[in-house]
Protein backbone atom coordinates (compact mmCIF):
# COMPACT_ATOMS: atom_id res chain seq x y z
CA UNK A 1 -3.24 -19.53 100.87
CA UNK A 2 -2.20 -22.05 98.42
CA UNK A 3 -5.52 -23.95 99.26
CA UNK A 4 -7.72 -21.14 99.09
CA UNK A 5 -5.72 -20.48 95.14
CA UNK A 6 -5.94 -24.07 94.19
CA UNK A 7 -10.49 -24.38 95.03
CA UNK A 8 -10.46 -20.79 93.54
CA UNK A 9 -9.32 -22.37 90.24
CA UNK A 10 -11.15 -25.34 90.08
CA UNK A 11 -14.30 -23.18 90.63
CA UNK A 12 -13.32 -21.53 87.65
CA UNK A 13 -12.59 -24.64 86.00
CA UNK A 14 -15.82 -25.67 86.46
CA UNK A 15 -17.93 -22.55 85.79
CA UNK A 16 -15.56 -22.90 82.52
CA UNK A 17 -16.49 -26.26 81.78
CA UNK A 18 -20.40 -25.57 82.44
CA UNK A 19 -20.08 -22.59 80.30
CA UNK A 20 -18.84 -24.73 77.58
CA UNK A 21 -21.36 -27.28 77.80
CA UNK A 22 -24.05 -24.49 77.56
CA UNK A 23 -22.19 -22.82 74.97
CA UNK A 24 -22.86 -26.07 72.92
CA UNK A 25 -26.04 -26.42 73.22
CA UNK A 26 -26.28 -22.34 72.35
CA UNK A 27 -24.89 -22.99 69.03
CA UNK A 28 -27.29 -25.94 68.07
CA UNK A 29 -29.41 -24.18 65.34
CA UNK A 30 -33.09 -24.91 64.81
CA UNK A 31 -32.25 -27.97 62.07
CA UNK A 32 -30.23 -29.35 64.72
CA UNK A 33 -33.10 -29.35 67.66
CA UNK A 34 -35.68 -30.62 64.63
CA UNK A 35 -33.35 -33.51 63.90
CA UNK A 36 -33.41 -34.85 67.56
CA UNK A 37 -37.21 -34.29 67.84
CA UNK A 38 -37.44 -36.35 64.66
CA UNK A 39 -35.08 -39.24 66.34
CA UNK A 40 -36.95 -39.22 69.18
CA UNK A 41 -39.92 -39.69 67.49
CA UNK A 42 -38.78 -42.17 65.77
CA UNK A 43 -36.99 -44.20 68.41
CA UNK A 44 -40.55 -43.81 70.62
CA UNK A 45 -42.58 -45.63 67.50
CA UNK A 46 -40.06 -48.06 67.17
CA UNK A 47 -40.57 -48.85 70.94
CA UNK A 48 -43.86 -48.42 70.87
CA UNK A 49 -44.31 -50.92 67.89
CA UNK A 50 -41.50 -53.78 68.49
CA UNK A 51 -40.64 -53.08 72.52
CA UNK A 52 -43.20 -55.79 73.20
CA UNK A 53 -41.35 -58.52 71.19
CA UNK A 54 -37.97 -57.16 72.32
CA UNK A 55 -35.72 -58.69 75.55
CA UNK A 56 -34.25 -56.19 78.21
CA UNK A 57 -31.09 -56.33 76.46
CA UNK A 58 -32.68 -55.39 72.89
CA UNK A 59 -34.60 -52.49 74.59
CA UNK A 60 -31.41 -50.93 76.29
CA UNK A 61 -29.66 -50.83 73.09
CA UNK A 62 -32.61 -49.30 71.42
CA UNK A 63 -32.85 -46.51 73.85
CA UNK A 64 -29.16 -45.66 73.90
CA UNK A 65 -29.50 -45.72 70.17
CA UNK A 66 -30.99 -42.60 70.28
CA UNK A 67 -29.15 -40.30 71.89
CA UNK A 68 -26.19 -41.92 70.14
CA UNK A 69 -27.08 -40.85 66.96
CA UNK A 70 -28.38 -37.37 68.06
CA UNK A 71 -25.40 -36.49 69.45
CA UNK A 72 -23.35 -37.59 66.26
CA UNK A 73 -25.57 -35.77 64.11
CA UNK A 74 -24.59 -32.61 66.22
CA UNK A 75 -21.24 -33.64 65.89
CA UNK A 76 -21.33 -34.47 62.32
CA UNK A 77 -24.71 -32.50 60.69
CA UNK A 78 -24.16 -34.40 57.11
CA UNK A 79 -25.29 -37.36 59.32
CA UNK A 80 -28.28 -35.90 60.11
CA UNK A 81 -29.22 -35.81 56.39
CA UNK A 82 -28.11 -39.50 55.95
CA UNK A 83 -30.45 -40.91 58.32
CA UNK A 84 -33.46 -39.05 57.33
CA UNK A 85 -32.65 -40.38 53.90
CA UNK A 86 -32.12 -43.90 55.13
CA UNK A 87 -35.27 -43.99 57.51
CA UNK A 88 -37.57 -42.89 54.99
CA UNK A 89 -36.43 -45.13 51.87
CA UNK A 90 -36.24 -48.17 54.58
CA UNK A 91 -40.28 -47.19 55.44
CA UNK A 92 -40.96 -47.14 51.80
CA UNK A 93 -39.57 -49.90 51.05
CA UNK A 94 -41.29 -51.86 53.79
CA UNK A 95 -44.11 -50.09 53.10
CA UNK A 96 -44.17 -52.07 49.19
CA UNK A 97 -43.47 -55.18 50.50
CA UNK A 98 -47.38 -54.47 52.33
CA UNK A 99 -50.50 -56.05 51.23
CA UNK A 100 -53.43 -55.55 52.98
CA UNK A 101 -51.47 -55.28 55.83
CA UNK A 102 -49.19 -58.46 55.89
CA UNK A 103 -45.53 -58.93 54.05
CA UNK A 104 -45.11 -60.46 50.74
CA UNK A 105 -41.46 -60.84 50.07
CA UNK A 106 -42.48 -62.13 46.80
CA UNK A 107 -43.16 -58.50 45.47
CA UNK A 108 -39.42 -58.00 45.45
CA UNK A 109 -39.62 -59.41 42.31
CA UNK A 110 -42.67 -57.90 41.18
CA UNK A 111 -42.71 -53.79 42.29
CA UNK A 112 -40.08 -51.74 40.50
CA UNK A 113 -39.00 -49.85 43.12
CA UNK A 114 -38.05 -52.77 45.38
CA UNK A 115 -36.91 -55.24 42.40
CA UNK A 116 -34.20 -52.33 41.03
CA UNK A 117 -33.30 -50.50 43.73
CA UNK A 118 -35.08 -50.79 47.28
CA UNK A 119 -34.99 -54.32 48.19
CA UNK A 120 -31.80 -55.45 50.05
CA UNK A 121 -30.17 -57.43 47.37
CA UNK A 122 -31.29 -54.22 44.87
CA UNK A 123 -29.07 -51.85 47.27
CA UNK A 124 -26.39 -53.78 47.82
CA UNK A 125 -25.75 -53.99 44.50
CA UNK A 126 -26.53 -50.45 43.71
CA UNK A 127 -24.23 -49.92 46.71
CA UNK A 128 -21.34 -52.06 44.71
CA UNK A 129 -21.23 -50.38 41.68
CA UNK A 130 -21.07 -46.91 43.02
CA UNK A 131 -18.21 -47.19 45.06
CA UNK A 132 -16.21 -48.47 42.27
CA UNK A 133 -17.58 -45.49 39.92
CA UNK A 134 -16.47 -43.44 43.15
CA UNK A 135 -13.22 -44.91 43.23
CA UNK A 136 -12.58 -44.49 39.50
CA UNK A 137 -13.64 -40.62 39.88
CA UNK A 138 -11.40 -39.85 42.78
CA UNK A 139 -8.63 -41.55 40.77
CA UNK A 140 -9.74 -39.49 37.63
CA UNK A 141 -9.64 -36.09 40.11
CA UNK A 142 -6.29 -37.18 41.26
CA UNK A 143 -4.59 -37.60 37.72
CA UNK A 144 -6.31 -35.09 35.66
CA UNK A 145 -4.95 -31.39 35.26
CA UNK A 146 -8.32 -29.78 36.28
CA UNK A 147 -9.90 -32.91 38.40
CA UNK A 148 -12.00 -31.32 40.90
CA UNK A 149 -14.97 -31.92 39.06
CA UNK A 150 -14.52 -35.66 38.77
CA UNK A 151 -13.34 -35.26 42.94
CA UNK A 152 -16.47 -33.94 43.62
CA UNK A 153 -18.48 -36.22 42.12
CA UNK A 154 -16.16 -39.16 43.35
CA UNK A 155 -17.40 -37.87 46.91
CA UNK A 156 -21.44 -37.67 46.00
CA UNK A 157 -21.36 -41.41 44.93
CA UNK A 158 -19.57 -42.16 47.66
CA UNK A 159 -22.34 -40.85 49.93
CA UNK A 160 -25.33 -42.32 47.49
CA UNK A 161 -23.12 -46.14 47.78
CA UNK A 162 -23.42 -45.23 51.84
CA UNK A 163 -27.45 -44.55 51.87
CA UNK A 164 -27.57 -47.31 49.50
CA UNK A 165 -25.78 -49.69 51.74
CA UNK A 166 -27.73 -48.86 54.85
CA UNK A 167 -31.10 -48.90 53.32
CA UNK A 168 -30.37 -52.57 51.95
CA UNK A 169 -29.02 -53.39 55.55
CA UNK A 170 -31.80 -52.31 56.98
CA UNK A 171 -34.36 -53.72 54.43
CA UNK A 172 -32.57 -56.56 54.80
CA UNK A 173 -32.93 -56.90 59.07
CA UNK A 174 -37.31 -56.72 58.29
CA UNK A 175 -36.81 -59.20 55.45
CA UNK A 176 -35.34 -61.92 57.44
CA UNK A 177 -37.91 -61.14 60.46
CA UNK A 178 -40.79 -62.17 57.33
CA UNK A 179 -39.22 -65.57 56.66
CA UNK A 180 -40.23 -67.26 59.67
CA UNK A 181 -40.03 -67.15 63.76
CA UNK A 182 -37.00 -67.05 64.81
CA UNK A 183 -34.83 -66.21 61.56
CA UNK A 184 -35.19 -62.54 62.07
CA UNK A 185 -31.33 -61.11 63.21
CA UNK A 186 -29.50 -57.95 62.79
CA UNK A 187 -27.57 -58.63 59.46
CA UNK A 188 -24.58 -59.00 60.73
CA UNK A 189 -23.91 -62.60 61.13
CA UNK A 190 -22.04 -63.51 58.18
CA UNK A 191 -19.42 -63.30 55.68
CA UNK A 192 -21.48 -61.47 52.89
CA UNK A 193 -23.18 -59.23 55.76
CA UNK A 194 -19.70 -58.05 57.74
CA UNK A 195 -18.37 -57.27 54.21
CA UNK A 196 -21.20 -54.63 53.57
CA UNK A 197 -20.84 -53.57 57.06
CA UNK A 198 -17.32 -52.74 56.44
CA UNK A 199 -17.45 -51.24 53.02
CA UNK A 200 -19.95 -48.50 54.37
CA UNK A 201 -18.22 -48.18 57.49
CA UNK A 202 -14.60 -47.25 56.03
CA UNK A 203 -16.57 -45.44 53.50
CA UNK A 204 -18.00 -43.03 55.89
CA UNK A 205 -14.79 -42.45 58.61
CA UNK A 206 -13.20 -41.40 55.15
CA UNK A 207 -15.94 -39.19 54.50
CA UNK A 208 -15.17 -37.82 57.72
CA UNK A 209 -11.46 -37.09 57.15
CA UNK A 210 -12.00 -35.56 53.75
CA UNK A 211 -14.58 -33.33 55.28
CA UNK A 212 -12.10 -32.39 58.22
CA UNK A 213 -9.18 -31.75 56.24
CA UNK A 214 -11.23 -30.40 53.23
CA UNK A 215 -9.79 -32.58 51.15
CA UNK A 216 -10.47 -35.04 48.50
CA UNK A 217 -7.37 -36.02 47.33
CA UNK A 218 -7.16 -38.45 49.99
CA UNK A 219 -10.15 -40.50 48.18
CA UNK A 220 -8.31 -41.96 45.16
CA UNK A 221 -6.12 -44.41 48.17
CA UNK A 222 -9.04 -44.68 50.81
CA UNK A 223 -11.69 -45.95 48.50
CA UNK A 224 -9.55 -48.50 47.01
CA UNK A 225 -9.68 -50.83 49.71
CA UNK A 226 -13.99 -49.98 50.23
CA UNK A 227 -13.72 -51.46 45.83
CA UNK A 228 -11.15 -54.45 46.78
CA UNK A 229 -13.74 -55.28 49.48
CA UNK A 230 -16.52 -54.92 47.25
CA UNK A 231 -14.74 -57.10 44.57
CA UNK A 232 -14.79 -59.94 47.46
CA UNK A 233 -18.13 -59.22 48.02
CA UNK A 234 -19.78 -59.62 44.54
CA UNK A 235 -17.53 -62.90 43.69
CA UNK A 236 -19.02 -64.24 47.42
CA UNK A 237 -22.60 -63.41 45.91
CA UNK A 238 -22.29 -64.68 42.42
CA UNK A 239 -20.39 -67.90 43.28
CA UNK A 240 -21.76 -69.13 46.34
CA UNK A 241 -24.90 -66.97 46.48
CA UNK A 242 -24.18 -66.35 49.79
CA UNK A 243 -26.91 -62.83 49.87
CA UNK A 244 -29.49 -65.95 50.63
CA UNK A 245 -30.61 -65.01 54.07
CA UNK A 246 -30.12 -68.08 56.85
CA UNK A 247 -31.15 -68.53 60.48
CA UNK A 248 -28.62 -67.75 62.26
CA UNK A 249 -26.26 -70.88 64.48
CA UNK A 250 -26.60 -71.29 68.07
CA UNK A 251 -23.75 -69.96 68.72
CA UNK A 252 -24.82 -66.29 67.05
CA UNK A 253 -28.17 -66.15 69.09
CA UNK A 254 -27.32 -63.66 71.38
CA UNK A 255 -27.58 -60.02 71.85
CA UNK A 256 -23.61 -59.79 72.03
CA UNK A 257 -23.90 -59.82 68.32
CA UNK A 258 -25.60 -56.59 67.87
CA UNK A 259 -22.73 -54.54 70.00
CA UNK A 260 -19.48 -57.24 69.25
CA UNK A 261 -19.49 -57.28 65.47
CA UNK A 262 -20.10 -53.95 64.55
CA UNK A 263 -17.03 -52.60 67.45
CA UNK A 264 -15.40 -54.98 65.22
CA UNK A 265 -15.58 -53.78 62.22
CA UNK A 266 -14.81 -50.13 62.99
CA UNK A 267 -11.52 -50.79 63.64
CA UNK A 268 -10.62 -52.77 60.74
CA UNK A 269 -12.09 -50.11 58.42
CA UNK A 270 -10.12 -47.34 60.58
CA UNK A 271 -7.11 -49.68 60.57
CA UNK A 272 -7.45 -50.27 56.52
CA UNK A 273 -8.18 -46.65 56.02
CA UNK A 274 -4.85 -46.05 57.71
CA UNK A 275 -2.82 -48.80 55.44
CA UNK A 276 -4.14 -47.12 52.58
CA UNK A 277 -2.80 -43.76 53.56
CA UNK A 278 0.09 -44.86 54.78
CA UNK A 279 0.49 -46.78 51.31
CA UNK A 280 -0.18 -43.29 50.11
CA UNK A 281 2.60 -41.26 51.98
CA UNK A 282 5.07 -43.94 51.35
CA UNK A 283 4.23 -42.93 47.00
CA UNK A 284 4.38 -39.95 47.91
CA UNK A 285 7.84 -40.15 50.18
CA UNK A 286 9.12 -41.91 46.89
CA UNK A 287 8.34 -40.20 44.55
CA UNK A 288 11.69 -39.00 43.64
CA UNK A 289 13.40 -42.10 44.33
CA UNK A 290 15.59 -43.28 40.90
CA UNK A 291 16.52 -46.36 42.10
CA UNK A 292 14.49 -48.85 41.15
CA UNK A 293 15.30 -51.78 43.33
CA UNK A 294 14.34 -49.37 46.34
CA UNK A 295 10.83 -49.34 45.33
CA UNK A 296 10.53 -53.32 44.80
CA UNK A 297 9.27 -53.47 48.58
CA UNK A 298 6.28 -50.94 47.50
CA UNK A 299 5.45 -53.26 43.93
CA UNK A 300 4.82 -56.52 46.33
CA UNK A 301 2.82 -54.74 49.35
CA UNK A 302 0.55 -52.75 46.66
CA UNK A 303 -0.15 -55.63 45.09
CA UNK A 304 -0.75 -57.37 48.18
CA UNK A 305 -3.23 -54.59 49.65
CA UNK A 306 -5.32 -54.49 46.62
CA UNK A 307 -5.91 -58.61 46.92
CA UNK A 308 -6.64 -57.68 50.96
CA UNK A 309 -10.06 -59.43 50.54
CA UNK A 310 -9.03 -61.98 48.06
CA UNK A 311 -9.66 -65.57 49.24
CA UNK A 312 -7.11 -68.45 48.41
CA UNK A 313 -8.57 -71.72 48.13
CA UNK A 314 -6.68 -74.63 46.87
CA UNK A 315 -9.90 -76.43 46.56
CA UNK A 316 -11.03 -73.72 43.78
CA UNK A 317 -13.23 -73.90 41.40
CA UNK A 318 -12.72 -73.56 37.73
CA UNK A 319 -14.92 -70.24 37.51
CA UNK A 320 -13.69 -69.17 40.49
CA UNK A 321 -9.75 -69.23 39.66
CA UNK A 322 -10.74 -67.39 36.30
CA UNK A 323 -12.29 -64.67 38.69
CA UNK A 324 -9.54 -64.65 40.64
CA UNK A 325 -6.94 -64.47 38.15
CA UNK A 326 -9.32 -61.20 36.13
CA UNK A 327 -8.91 -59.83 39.56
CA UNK A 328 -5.27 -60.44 40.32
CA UNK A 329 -4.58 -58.85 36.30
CA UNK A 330 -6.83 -55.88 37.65
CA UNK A 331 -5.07 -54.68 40.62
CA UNK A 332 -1.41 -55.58 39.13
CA UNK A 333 -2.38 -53.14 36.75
CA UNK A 334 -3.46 -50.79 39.45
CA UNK A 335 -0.28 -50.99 41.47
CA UNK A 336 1.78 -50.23 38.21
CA UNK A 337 0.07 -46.99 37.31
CA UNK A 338 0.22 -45.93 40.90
CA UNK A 339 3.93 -46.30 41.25
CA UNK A 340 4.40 -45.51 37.30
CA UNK A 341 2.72 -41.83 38.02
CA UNK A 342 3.97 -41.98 41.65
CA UNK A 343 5.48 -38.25 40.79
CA UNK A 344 2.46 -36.84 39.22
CA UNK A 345 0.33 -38.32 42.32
CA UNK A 346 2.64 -36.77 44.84
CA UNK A 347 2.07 -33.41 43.75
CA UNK A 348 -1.50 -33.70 44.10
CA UNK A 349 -1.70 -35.71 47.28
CA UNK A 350 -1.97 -33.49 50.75
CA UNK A 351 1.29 -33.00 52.31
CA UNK A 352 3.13 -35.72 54.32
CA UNK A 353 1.85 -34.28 57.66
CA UNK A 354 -2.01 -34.75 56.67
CA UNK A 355 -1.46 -37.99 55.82
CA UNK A 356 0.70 -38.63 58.83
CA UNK A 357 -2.24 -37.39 61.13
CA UNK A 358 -5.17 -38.80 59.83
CA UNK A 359 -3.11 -42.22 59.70
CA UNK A 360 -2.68 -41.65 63.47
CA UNK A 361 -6.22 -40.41 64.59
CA UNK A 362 -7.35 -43.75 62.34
CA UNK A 363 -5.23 -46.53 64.20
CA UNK A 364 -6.24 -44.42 67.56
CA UNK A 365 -9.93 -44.69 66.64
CA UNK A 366 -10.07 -48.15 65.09
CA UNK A 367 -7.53 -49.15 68.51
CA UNK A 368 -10.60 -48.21 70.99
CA UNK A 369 -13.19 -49.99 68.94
CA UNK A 370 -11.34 -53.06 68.86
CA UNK A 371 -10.62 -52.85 72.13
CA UNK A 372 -14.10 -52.51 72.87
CA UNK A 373 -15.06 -55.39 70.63
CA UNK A 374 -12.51 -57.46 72.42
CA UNK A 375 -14.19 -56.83 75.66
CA UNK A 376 -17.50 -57.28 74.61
CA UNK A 377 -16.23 -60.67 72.48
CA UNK A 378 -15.15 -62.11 76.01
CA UNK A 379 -18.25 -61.34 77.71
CA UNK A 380 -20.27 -63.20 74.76
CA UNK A 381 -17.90 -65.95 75.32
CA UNK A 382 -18.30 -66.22 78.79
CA UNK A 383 -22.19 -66.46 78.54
CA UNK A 384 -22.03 -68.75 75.43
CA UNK A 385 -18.51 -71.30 75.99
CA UNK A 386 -18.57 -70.35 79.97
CA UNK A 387 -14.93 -68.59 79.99
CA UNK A 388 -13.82 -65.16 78.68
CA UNK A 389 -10.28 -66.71 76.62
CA UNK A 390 -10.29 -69.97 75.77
CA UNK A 391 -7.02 -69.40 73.10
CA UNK A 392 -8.60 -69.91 70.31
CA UNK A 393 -7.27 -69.36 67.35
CA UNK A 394 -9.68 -66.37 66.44
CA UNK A 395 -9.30 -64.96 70.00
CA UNK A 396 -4.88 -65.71 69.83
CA UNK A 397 -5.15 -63.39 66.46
CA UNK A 398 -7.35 -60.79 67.90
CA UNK A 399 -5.17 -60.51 70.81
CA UNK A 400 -2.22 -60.61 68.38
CA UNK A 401 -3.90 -57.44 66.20
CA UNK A 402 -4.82 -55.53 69.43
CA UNK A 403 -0.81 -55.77 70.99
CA UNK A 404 0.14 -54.80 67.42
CA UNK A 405 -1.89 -51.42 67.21
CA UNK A 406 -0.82 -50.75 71.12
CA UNK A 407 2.43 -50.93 70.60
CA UNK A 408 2.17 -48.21 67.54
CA UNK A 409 0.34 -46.16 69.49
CA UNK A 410 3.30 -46.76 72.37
CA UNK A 411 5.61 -45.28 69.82
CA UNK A 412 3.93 -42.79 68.31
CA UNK A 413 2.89 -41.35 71.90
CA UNK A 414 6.03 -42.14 74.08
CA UNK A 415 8.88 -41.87 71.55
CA UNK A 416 7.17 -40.04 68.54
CA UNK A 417 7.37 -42.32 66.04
CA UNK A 418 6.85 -40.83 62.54
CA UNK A 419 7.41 -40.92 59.01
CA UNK A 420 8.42 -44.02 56.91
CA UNK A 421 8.64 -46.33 60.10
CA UNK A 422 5.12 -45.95 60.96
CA UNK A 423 3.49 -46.14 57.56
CA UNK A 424 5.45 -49.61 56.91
CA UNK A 425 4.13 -50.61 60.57
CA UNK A 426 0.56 -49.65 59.38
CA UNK A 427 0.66 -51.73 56.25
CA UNK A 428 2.02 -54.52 58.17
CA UNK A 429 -0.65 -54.32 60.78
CA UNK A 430 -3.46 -54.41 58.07
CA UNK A 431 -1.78 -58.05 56.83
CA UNK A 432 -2.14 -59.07 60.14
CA UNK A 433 -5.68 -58.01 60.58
CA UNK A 434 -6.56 -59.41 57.12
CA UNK A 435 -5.40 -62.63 58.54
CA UNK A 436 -7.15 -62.53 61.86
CA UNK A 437 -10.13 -61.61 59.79
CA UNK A 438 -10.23 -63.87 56.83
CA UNK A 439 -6.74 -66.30 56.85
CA UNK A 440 -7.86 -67.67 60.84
CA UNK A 441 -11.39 -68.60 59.29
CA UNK A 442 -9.90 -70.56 56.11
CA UNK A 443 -6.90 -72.15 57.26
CA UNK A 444 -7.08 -72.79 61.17
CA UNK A 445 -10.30 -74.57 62.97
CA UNK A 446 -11.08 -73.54 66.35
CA UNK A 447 -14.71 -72.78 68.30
CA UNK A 448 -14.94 -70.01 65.95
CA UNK A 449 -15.28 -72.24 62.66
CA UNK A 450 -18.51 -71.61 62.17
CA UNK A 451 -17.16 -68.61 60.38
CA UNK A 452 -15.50 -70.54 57.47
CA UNK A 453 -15.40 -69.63 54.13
């Protein structure tokens, strides 16, 4: 009897679960179905196009491209209007850099479009300067008595630095393929390259959040970590003009690259996105804290996560310490007002719970990338060094980061850990990943060097 119960149910589980599925694909609306005919399409041309010139390797991740980004465009429909956006100002921007049928790369400096806006370098740029307007909006929304104005607009330049940042990405990938054989690589291979990579990608998993909690409030803390990244990122152009595009090292020629680095870099955009929040509910926890000496702890660490991308060299130039020390006057000033108007910002921040969660689902998220790009990272170094862990310095800190993040999740899972605890732990963890990401590549030499400053 109990038998006969027990297949009873799991044919209702089943006809549940396959009613469910179908349900899903019921509620896809007629924009939805256009969109994946449109990706198609344009994953077929790509094929069609480049598949001879491709390896097996290149054409499998091409092909699961596809229904990757159809389904997250279900998932998440203001996707849907970011990569129509992207795809066609990449075309047109390719399509200028045409003349009588062959690339001129020299026309970057000579058509408008591409010389102010379209070319990679243009974008980028572009790209920069919006998310700091973005960040100074969301701050302005945050602090002013009728802000949501300034919010929403915060938000729309946060999306325009996004589309920006892909199309120069992508602009980027064809100009290095018009160099010369054998240059061509995803741009993803560098310093300058990761650092756009992980200013759009934190930009848009907080895009996510504030559209899942309807919320913007959270914006003012998320995006200030996108600007301190950005801040790197325009000192590493200026100084050592590192936007020039360069073949790639031996050791980066390899497919591994195009799944390993960007893994990667989702979690430490989900794991900086969750140090900023939890830098948020611990202002927010203090806010009616009197004692002064208590919030000493916060002064140091805020001041410490706005120089997260800063770059000590004791080898520095002049020009660059003056940088440095305009920046370090900046975000001292930053930290003050925060904890200065800590009790203002409180009242406007979400509640303690909201920040609590998302600063969970973001260490869960960025915790199965990383783990992911861990995996992947060994099989790359099996194929390229001929052993998955070799204890290299870069592979000791990953390792380091990942047993960090599991043991969070350990506590937040097993014994429940909340509150103050786990924000602290979160802001910790992102030192440690700012080391594993920048501090292993300056100060420690290893078979990873090539990555040095």
């Amino acid at each position: 009897m109990t038998s006969a119960s027990q297949t009873i149910d799991l044919k209702l589980d089943k006809r549940a679960a396959a009613g469910g599925a179908r349900g899903w694909l019921v509620r896809r609306t007629r924009r939805d179905w256009l969109y994946a005919l449109l990706v198609l399409a344009a994953g077929s041309a790509a094929f069609a196009v480049y598949g001879a010139r491709m390896d097996i390797y290149e054409r499998a991740i091409l092909i699961g491209a596809v229904p990757s980004l159809i389904a997250l465009g279900w998932f998440w429909r203001p996707v849907q209007a970011l990569s129509v956006v992207v795809g066609a100002l990449s075309l047109l921007a390719i399509g200028l850099y045409q003349v009588d049928g062959r690339a001129d790369l020299a026309r970057a400096d000579q058509v408008f479009l591409l010389k102010y806006f379209l070319s990679s370098q243009s974008a980028i740029l572009w790209m920069s300067v919006l998310f700091f307007m973005s960040t100074v909006f969301y701050w302005i929304g945050l602090l002013a008595p009728r802000g949501r104005t300034a919010e929403v607009l915060g938000s729309r330049l946060a999306w325009v630095a996004v589309t920006l940042a892909l199309v120069g990405t992508m602009v980027r990938w064809y100009e290095s393929h018009q160099i010369g054989p054998g240059i061509g690589h995803i741009p993803v291979s560098n310093l300058y390259e990761v650092f756009v990579l992980f200013s759009w990608l934190t930009a848009v998993y907080y895009l996510y959040y504030e559209d899942r909690y309807q919320t913007r409030r959270m914006g003012a803390f998320a995006m200030l970590v996108v600007s301190a990244a950005v801040g790197f990122l325009l000192w590493y152009t200026v100084v050592r003009e590192a936007h020039q595009i360069q073949p790639l090292v031996p050791a980066l020629q390899s497919w591994w690259m195009k799944l390993h680095v960007p893994a990667n870099f989702i979690g430490y955009g989900t794991f900086a996105i969750a140090a900023m929040l939890a830098f948020a509910y611990l202002i927010k926890q203090s806010a009616t804290e009197t004692q002064w000496w208590k919030l000493v702890p916060l002064w140091v660490l805020g001041i410490v996560l706005c120089f997260e991308p800063l770059v000590f060299r004791r080898d520095a130039a002049a020009n660059e310490g003056s940088y440095w020390f305009v920046y370090f006057g900046v975000s001292a000033l930053i930290v003050g007002g925060i904890l200065a108007a800590r009790r203002r910002i409180a009242e406007r921040l979400p509640s303690l719970q909201v920040l609590d969660d998302v600063m969970y689902k973001a260490i869960a998220v960025g915790f199965a990338f990383f783990t992911i790009a861990t995996v992947l990272g060994a099989l790359w170094a099996a194929e390229a060094w001929g052993g998955y862990w070799s204890w290299d310095p870069k592979e000791t800190w990953a390792l380091i980061v990942w047993l960090n993040y599991a043991a969070w999740l350990h506590m937040r899972l097993m014994k429940g850990l909340r509150g103050t605890v786990a924000a602290w732990w979160a802001l910790v963890g992102l030192g440690i990943t700012t080391f594993a990401f920048l501090g292993v590549n300056m100060f420690l030499s290893g078979l990873h060097s090539y990555g040095s400053l």
